[in-house]
C-alpha atoms as a PDB file:
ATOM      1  CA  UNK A   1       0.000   0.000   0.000  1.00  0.00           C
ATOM      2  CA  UNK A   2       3.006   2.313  -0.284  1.00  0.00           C
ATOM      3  CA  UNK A   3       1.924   4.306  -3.296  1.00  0.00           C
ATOM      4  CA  UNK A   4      -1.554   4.827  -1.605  1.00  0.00           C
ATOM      5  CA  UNK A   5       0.111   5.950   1.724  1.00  0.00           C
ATOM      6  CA  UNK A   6       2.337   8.444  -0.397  1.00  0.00           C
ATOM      7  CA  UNK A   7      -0.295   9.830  -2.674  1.00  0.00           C
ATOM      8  CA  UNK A   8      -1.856  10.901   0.939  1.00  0.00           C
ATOM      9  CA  UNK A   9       1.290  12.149   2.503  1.00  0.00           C
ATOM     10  CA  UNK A  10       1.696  14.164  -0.838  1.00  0.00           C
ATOM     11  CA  UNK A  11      -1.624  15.537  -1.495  1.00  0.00           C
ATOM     12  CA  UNK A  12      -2.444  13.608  -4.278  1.00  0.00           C
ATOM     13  CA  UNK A  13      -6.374  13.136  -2.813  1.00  0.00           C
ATOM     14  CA  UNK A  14      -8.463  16.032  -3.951  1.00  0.00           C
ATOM     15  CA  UNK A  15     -12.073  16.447  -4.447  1.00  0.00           C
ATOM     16  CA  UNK A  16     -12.741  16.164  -7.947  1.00  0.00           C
ATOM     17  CA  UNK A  17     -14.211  19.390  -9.654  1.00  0.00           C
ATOM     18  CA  UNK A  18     -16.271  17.036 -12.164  1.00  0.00           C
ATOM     19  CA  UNK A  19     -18.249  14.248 -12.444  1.00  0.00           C
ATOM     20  CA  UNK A  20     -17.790  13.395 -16.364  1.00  0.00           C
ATOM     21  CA  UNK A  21     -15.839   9.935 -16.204  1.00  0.00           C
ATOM     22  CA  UNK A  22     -13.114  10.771 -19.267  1.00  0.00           C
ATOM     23  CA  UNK A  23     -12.182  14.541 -17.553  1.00  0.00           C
ATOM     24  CA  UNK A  24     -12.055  12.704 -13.945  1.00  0.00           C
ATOM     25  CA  UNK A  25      -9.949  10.602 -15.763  1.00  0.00           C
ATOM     26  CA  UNK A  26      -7.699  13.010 -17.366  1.00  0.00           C
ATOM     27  CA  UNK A  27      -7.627  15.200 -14.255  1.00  0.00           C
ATOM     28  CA  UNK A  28      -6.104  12.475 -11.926  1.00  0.00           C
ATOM     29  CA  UNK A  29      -3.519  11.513 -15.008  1.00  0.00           C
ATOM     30  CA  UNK A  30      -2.842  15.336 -14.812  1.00  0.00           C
ATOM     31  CA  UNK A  31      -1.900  15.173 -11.452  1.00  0.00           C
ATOM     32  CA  UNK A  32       0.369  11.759 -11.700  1.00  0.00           C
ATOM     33  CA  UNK A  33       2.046  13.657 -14.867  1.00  0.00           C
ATOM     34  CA  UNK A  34       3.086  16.736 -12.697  1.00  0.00           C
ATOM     35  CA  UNK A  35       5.150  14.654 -10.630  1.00  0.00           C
ATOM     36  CA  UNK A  36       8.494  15.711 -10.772  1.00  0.00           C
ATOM     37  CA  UNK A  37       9.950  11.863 -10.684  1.00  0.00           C
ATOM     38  CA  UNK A  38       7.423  10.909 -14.014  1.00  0.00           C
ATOM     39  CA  UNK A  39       9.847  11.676 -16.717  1.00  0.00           C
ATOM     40  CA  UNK A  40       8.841  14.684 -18.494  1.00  0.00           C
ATOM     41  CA  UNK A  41       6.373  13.591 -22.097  1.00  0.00           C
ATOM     42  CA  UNK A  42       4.979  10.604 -20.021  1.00  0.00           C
ATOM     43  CA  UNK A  43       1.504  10.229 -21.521  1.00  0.00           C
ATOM     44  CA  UNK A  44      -0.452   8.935 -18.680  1.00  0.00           C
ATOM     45  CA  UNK A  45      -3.519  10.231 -19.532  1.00  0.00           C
ATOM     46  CA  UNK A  46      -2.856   8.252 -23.128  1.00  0.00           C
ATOM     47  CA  UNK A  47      -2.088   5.372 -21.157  1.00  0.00           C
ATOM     48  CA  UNK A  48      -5.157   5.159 -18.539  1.00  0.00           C
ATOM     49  CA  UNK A  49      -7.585   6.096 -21.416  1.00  0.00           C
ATOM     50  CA  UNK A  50      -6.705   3.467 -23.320  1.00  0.00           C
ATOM     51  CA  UNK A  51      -6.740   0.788 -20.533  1.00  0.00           C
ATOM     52  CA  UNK A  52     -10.382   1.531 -19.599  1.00  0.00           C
ATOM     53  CA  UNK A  53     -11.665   1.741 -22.975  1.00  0.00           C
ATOM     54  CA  UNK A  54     -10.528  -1.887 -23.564  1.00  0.00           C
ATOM     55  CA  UNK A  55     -12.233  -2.964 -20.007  1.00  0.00           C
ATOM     56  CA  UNK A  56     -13.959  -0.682 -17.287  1.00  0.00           C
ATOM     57  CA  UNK A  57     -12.332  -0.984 -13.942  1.00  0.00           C
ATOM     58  CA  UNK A  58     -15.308   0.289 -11.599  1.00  0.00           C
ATOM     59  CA  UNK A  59     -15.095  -2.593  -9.299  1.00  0.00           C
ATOM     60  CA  UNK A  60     -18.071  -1.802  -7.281  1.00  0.00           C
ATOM     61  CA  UNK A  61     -19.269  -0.563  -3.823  1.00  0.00           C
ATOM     62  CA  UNK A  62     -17.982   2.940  -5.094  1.00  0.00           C
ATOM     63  CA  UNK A  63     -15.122   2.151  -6.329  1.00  0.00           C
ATOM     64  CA  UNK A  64     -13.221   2.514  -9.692  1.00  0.00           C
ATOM     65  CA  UNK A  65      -9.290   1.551  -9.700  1.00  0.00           C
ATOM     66  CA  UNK A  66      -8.136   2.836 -13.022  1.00  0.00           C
ATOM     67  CA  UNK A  67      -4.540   2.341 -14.472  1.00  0.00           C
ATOM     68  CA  UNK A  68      -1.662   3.267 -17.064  1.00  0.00           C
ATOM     69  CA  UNK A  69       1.336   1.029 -17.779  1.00  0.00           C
ATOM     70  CA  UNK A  70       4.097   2.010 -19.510  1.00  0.00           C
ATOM     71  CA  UNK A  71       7.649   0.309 -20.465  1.00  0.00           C
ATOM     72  CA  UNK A  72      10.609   0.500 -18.666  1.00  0.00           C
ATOM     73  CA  UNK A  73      12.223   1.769 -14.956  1.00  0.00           C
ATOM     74  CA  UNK A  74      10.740   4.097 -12.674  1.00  0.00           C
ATOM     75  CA  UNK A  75       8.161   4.463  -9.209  1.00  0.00           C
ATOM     76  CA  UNK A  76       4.778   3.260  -9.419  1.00  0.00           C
ATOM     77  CA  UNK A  77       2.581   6.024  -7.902  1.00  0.00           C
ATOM     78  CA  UNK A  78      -0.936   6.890  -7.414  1.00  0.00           C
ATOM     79  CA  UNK A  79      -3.547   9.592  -7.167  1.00  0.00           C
ATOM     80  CA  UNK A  80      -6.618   9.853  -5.590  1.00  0.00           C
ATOM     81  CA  UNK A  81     -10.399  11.593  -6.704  1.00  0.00           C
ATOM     82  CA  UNK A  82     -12.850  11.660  -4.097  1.00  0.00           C
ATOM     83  CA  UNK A  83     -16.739  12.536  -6.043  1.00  0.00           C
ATOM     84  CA  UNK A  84     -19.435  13.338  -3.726  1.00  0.00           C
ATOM     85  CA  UNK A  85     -21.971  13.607  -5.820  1.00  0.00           C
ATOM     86  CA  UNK A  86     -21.088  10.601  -7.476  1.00  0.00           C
ATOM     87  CA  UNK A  87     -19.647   9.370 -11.360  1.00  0.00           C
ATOM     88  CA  UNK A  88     -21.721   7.112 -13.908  1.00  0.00           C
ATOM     89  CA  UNK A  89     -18.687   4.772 -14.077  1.00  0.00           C
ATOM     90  CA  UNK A  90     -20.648   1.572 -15.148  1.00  0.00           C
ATOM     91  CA  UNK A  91     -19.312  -0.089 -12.199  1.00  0.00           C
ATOM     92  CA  UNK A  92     -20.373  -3.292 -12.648  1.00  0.00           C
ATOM     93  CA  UNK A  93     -22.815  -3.131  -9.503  1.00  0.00           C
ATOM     94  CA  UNK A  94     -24.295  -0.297 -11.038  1.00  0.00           C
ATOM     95  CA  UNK A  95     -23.581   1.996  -8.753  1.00  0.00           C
ATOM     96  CA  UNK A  96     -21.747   5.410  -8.787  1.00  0.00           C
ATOM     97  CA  UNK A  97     -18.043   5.903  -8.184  1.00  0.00           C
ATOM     98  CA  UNK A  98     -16.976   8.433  -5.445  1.00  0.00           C
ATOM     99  CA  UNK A  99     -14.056   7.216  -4.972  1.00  0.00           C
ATOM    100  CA  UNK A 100     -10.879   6.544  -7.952  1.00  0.00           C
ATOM    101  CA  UNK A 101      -7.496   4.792  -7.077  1.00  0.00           C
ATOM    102  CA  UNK A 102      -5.147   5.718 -10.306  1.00  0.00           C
ATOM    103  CA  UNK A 103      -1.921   4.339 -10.660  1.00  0.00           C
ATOM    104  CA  UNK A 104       0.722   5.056 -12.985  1.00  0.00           C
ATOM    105  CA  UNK A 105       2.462   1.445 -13.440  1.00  0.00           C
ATOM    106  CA  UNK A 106       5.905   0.727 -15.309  1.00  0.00           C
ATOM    107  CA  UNK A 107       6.646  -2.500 -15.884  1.00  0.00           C
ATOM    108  CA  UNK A 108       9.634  -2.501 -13.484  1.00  0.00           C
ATOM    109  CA  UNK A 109       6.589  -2.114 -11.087  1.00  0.00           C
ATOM    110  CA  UNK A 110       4.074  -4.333 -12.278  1.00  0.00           C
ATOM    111  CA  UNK A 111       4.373  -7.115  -9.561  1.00  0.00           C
ATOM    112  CA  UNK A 112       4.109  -4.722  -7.009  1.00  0.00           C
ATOM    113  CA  UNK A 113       1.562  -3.093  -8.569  1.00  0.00           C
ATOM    114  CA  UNK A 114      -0.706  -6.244  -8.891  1.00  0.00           C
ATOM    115  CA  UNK A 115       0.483  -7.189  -5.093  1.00  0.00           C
ATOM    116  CA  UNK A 116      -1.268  -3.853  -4.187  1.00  0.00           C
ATOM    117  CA  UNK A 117      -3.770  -3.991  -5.958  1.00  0.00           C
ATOM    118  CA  UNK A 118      -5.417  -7.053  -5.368  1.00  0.00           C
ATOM    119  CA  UNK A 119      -5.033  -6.297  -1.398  1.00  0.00           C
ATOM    120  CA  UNK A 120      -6.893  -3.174  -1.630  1.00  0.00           C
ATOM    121  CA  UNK A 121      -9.555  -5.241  -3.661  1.00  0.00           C
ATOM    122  CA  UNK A 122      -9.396  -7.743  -0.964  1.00  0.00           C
ATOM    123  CA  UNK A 123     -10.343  -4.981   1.601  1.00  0.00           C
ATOM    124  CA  UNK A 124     -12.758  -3.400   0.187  1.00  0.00           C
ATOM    125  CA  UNK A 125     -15.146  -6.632  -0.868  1.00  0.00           C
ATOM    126  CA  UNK A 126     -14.042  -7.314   3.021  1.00  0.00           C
ATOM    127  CA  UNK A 127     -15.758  -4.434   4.678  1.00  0.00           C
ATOM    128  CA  UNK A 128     -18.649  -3.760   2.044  1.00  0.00           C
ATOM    129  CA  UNK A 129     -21.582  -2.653   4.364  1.00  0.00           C
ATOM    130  CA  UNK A 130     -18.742  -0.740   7.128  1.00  0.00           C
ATOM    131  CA  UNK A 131     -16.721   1.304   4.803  1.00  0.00           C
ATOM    132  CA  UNK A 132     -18.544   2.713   2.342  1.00  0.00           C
ATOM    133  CA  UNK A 133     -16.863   5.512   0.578  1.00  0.00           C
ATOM    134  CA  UNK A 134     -20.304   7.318  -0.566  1.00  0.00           C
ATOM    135  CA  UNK A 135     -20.940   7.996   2.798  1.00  0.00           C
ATOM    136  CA  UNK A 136     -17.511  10.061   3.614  1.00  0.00           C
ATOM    137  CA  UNK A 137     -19.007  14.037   4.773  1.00  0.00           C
ATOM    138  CA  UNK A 138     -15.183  15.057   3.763  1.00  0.00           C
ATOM    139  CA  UNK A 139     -11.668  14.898   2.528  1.00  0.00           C
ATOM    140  CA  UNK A 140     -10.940  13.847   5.996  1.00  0.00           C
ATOM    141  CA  UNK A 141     -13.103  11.529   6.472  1.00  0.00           C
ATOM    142  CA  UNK A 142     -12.192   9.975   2.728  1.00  0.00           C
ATOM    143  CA  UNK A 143      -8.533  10.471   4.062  1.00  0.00           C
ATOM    144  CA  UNK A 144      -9.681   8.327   7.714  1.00  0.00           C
ATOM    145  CA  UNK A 145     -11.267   5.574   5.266  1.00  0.00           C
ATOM    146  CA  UNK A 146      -8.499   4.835   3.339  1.00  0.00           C
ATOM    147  CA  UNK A 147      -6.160   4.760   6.140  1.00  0.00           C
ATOM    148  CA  UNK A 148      -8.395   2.068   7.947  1.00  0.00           C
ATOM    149  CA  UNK A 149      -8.568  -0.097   4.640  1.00  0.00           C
ATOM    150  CA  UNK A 150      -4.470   0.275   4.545  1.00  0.00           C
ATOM    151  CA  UNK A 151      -4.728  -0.841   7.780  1.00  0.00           C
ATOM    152  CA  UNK A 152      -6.830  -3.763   7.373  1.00  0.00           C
ATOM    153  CA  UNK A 153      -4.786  -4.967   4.541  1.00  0.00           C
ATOM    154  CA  UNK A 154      -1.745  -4.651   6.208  1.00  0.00           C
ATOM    155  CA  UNK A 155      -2.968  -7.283   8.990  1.00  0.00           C
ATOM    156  CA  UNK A 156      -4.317  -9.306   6.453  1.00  0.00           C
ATOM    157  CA  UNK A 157      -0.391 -10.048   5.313  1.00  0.00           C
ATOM    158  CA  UNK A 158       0.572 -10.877   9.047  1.00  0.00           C
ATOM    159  CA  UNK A 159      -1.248 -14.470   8.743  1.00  0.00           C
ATOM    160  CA  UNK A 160       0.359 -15.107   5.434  1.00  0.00           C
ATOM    161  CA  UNK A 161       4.022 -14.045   6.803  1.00  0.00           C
ATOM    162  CA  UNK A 162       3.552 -16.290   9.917  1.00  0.00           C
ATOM    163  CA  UNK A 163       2.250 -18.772   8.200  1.00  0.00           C
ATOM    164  CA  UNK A 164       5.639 -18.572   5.622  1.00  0.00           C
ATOM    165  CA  UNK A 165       7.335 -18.455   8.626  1.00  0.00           C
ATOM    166  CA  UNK A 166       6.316 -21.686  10.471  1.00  0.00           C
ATOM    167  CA  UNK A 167       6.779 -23.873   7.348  1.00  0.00           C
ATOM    168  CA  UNK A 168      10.138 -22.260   7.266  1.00  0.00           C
ATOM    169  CA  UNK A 169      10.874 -23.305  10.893  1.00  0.00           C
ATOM    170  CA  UNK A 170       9.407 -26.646  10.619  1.00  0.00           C
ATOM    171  CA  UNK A 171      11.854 -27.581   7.874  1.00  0.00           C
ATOM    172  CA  UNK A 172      14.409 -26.406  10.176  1.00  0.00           C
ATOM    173  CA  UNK A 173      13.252 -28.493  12.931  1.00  0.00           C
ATOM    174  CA  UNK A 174      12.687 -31.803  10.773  1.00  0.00           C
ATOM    175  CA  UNK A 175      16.799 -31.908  11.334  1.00  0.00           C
ATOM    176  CA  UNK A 176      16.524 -31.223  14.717  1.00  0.00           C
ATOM    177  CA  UNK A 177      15.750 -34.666  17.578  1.00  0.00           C
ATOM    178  CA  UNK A 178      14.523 -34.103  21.025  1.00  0.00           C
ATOM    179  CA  UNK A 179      13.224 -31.038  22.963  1.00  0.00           C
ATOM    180  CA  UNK A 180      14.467 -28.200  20.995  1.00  0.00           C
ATOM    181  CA  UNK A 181      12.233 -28.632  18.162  1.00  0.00           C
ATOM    182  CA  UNK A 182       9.442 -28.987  20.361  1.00  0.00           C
ATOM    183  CA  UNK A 183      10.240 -25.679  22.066  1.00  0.00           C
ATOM    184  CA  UNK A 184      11.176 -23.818  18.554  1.00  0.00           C
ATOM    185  CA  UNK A 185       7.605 -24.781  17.633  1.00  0.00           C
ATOM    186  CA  UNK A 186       5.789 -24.048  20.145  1.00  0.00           C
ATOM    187  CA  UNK A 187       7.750 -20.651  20.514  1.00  0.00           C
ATOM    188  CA  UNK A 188       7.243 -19.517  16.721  1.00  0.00           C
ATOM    189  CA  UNK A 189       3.515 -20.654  17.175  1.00  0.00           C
ATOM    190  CA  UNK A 190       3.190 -17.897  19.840  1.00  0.00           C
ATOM    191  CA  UNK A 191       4.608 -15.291  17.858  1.00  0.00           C
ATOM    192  CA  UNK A 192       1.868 -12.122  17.338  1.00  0.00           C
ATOM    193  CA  UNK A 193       2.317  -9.813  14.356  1.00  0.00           C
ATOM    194  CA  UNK A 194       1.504  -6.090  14.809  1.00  0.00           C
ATOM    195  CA  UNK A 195       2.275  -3.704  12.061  1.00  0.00           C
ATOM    196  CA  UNK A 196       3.216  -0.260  12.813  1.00  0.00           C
ATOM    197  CA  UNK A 197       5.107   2.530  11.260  1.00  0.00           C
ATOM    198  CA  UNK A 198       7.899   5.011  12.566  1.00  0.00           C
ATOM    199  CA  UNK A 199       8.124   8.702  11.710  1.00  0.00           C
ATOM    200  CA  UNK A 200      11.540   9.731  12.842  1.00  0.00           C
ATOM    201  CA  UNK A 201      12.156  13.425  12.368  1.00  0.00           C
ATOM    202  CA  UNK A 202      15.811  15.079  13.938  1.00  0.00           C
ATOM    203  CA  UNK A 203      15.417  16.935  17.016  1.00  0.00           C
ATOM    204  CA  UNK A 204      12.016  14.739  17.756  1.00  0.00           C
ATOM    205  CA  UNK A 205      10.854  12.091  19.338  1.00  0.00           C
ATOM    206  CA  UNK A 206       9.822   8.971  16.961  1.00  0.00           C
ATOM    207  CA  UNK A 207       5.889   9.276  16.409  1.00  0.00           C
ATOM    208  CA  UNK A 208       4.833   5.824  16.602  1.00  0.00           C
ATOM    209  CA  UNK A 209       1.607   4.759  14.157  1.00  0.00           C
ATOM    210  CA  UNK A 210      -0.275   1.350  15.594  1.00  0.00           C
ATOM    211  CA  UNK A 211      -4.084   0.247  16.161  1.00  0.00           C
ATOM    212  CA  UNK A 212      -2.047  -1.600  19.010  1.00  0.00           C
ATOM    213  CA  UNK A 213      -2.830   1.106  22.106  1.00  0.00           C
ATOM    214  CA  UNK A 214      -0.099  -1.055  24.156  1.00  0.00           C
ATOM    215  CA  UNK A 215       2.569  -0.747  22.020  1.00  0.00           C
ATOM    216  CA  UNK A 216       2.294   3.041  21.063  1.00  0.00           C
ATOM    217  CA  UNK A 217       3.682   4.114  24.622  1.00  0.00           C
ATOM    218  CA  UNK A 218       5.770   1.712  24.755  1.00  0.00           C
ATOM    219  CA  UNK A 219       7.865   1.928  21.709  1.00  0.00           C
ATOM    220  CA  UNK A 220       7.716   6.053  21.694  1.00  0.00           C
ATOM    221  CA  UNK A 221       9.235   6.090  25.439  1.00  0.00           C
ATOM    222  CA  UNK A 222      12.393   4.484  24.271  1.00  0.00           C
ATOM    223  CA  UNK A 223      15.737   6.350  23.619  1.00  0.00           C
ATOM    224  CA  UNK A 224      17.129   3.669  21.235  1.00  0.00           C
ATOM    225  CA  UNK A 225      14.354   3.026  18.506  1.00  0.00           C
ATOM    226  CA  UNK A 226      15.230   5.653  15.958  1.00  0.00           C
ATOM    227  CA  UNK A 227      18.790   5.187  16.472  1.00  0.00           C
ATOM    228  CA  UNK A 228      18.350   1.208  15.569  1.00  0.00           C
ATOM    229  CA  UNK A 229      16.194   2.052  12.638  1.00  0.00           C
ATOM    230  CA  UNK A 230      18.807   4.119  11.164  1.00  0.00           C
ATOM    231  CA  UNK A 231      21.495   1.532  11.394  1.00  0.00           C
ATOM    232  CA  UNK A 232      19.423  -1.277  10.199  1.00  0.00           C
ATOM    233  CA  UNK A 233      19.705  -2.898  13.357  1.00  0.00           C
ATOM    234  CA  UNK A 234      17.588  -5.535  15.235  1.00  0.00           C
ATOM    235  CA  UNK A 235      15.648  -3.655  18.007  1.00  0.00           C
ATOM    236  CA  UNK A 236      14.309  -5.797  20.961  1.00  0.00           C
ATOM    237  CA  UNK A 237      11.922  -3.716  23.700  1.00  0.00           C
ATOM    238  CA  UNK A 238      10.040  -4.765  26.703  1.00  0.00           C
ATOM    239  CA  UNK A 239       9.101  -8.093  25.046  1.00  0.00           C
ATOM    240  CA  UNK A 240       8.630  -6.452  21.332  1.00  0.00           C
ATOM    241  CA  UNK A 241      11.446  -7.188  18.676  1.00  0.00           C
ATOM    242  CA  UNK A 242      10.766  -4.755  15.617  1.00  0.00           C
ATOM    243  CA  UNK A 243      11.511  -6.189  12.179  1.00  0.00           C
ATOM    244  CA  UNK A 244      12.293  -3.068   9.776  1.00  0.00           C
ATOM    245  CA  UNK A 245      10.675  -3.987   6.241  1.00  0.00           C
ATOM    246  CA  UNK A 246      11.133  -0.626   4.074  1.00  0.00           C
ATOM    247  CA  UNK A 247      11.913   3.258   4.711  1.00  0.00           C
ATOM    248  CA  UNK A 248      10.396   5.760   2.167  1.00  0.00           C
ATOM    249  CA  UNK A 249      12.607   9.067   3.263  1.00  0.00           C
ATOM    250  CA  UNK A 250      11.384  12.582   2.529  1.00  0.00           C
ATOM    251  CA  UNK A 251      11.936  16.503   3.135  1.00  0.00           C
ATOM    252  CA  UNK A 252      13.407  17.689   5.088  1.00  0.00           C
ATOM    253  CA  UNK A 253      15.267  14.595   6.367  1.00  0.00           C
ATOM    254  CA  UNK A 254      12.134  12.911   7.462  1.00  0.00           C
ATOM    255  CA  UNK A 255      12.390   8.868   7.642  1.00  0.00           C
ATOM    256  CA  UNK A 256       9.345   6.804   7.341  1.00  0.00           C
ATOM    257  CA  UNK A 257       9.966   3.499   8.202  1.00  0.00           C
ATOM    258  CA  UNK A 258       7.492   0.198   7.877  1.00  0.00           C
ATOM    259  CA  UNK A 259       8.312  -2.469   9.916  1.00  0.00           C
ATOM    260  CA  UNK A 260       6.488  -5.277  12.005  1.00  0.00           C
ATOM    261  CA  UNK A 261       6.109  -6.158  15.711  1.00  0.00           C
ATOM    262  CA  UNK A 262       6.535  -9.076  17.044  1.00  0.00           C
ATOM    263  CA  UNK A 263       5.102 -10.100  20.455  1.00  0.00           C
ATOM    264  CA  UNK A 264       5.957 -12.984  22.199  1.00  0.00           C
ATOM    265  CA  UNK A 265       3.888 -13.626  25.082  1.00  0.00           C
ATOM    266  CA  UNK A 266       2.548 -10.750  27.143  1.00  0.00           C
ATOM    267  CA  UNK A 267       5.223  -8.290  27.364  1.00  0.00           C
ATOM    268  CA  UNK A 268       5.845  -6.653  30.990  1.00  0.00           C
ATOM    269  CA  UNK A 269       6.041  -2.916  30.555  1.00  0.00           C
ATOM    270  CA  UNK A 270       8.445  -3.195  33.856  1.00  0.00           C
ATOM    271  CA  UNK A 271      10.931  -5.159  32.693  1.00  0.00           C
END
């Protein structure tokens, strides 16, 4: 969901000022184009036009996830158009778009892309009757929406990395006799995955992003976290370990970095 998450941290969600499908369309492909990493002459607009006029990609619930590939290197990024009022999409529930996910893709990008994709998909089908974008008052609350869904989806990969995990370990123990494969087992089995993100600005404290209210206070009252982050090193608190998995970094020497939580057992705040 990185390309979502930027588009948000970089404004790229805006109230669309029509309702016309082909100029919401073009507007959004505007926006990806003035990007100043898009090599200058990129025809997104070109591209995205032509993709949904060979299949529509409303995919219901208010939803429309249109895209533009193009050949060769570069960052696959998004942009967002929030319609209150509504677009005749021909969705194929029948039922207006309010809200459209563009994303520019090269082809560098295109496994990512589809990774993303198909979790945000995954979400959405997930949470029809709760999160329904047509009922968003505001930018904020479009903003709050797609920040749950990011959520969601991110916790929906914790199963699937455990799960990649344990196999792992039981190969490892298949070699092993006696009671240390037991134990490895029945350690990795207690394992709990939290996502949470780190935004680590100089002269600050790290801001600490989690739907986990224990870890929060936990991780934000330590001296060492952004230090360890930097360095790429493994950081063990108060029964957390934090696994970094990516760091987007941004003006002016701002770090955000995605990473994982792992929990064994309950962890006591007092040791």
């Amino acid at each position: 969901m990185k390309s979502i998450l930027d588009a948000l941290q970089e404004g790229r969600l805006i109230e669309l000022p029509d309702n016309r499908k082909e100029n919401v369309l073009k507007y959004l492909a505007s926006l990806i184009e003035a990007i100043p990493d898009i090599q200058a002459g990129t025809d997104v607009e070109g591209a995205v036009l032509t993709r949904e006029r060979a299949a529509n990609t409303g995919i219901g619930k208010g939803w429309a996830c249109p895209h533009g590939r193009n050949s060769g290197e570069g960052e696959l990024v998004c942009a967002l158009g929030w319609s209150p009022a509504g677009i005749e999409y021909g969705a194929p529930d029948g039922k207006p778009v309010h809200l459209v996910v563009m994303h520019y893709v090269p082809d560098s990008e295109k496994n990512v892309y589809l990774k993303e994709i198909s979790g945000l998909v995954k979400v959405i089908k997930k949470n029809e009757g709760k999160k329904e974008v047509e009922k968003a008052a505001d930018l904020m609350g479009v903003r709050n929406l797609l920040l749950d869904l990011i959520a969601d989806a991110l916790e929906a990969e914790v199963p699937e990395a455990r799960a990649r995990m344990i196999r792992l370990e039981a190969k490892q123990a298949a070699a092993i006799s006696g009671p240390e494969a037991a134990l490895s087992a029945d350690l990795l089995s207690s394992l709990s995955f939290i996502p949470v993100s780190v935004l680590v600005i100089p002269g600050s404290r790290p801001l600490v992003l989690s739907q986990d209210h224990e870890l929060v206070p936990l991780l934000e009252g330590s001296n060492d976290l952004a230090a360890a982050l930097a360095q790429k090193m493994p950081f063990a608190h108060k029964g957390y370990r934090i696994l970094q998995r990516s760091v987007t970094a941004y003006q002016p020497n701002r770090f955000l970095y995605d990473c994982f939580a792992i929990k064994i057992g309950n962890p006591n705040p007092k040791t």
